[in-house]
Protein backbone atom coordinates (compact mmCIF):
# COMPACT_ATOMS: atom_id res chain seq x y z
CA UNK A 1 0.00 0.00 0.00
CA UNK A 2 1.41 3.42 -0.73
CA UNK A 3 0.88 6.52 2.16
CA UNK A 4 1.52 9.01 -0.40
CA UNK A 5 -1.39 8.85 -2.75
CA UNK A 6 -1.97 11.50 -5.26
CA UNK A 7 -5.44 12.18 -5.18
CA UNK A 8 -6.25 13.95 -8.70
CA UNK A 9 -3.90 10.49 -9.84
CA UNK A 10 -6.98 8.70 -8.85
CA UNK A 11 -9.65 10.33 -10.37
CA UNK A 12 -7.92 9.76 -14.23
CA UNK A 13 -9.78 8.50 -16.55
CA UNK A 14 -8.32 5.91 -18.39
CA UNK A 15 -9.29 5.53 -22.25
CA UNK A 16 -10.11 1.48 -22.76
CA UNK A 17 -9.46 0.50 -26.62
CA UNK A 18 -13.04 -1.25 -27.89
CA UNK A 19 -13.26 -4.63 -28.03
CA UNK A 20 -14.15 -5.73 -32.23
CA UNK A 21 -15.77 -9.24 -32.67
CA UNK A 22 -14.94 -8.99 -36.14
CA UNK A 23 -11.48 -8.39 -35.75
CA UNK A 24 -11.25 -11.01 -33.06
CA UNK A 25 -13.20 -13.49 -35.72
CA UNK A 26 -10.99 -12.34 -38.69
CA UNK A 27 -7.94 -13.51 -36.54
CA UNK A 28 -9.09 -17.12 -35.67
CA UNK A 29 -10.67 -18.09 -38.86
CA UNK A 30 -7.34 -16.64 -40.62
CA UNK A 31 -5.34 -18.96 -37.96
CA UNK A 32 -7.59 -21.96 -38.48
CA UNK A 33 -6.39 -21.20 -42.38
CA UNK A 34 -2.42 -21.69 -41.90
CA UNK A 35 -3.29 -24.97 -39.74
CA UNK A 36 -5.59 -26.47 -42.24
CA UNK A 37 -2.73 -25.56 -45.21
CA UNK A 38 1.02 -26.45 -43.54
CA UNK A 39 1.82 -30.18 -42.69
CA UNK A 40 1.42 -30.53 -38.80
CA UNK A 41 2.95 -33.69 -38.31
CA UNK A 42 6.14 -31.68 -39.50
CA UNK A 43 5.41 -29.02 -37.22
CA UNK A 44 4.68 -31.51 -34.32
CA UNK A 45 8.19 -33.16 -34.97
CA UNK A 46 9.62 -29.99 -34.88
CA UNK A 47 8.06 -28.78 -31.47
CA UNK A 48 9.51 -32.23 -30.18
CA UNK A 49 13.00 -31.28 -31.49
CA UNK A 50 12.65 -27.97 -30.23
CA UNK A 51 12.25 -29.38 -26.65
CA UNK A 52 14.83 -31.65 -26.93
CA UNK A 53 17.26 -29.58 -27.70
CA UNK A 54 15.63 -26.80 -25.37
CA UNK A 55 16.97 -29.27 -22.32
CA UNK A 56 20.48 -28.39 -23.13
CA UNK A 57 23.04 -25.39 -22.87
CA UNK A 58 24.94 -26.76 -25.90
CA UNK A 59 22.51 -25.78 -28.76
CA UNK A 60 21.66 -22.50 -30.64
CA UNK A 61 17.62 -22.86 -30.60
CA UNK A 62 17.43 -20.34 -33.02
CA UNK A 63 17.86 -22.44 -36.35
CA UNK A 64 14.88 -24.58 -35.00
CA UNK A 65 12.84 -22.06 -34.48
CA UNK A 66 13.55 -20.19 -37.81
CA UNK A 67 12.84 -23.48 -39.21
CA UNK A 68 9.88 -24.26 -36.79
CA UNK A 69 8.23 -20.79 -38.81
CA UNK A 70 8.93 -21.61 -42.43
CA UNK A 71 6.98 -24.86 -41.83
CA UNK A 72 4.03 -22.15 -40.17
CA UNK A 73 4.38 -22.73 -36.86
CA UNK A 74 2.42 -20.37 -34.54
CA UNK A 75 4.52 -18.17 -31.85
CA UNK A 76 2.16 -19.49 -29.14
CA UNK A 77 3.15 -23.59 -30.40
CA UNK A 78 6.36 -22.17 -30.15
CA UNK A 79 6.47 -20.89 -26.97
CA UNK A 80 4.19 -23.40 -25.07
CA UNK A 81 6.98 -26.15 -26.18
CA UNK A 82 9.77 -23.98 -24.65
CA UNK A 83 7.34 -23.46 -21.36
CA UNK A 84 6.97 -27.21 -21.25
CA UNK A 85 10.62 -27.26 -20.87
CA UNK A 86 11.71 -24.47 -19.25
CA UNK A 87 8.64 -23.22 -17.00
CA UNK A 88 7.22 -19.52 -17.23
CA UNK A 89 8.65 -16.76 -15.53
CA UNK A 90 6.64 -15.62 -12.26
CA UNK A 91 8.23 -12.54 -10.95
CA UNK A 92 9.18 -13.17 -7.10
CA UNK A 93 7.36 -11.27 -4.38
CA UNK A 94 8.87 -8.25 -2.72
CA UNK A 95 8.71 -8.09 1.00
């Protein structure tokens, strides 16, 4: 909690961006269009070797990942695999 609150601070108005279904609709059918077209076995081979070599120090993940999007990957296939390995990030508490 923080003693020194500025009081106008709180009374701000804050400008919210409007939500579009038909952007939001555009987006996943367009998504649902690069899944139906690449070859996802490939891409689920890739994910594998991606986390395999994610469990090591030794490799450059970077060509796998450049390769991983040529074959039309999705960032979040991408980075769920490396979570699976690695974890996510949860930033510590301050006391």
């Amino acid at each position: 909690m923080n003693r020194y609150v500025d009081e106008q601070a709180k009374s701000a108005e804050v400008e919210i961006h409007p939500y579009d279904e038909e952007c939001t609709t555009l987006q996943i059918s367009r998504l649902n269009a690069v899944r139906a077209k690449r070859d996802s076995s490939r891409v689920q081979a890739l994910l594998q070797e991606l986390k395999e070599q994610a469990r090591t120090d030794a490799v450059n993940l970077l060509p796998k990942t450049i390769e991983l999007a040529k074959a039309r990957a999705t960032l979040g296939e991408i980075c769920g695999a490396l979570r699976e390995v690695w974890g996510a990030y949860e930033e510590p508490m301050i006391v």
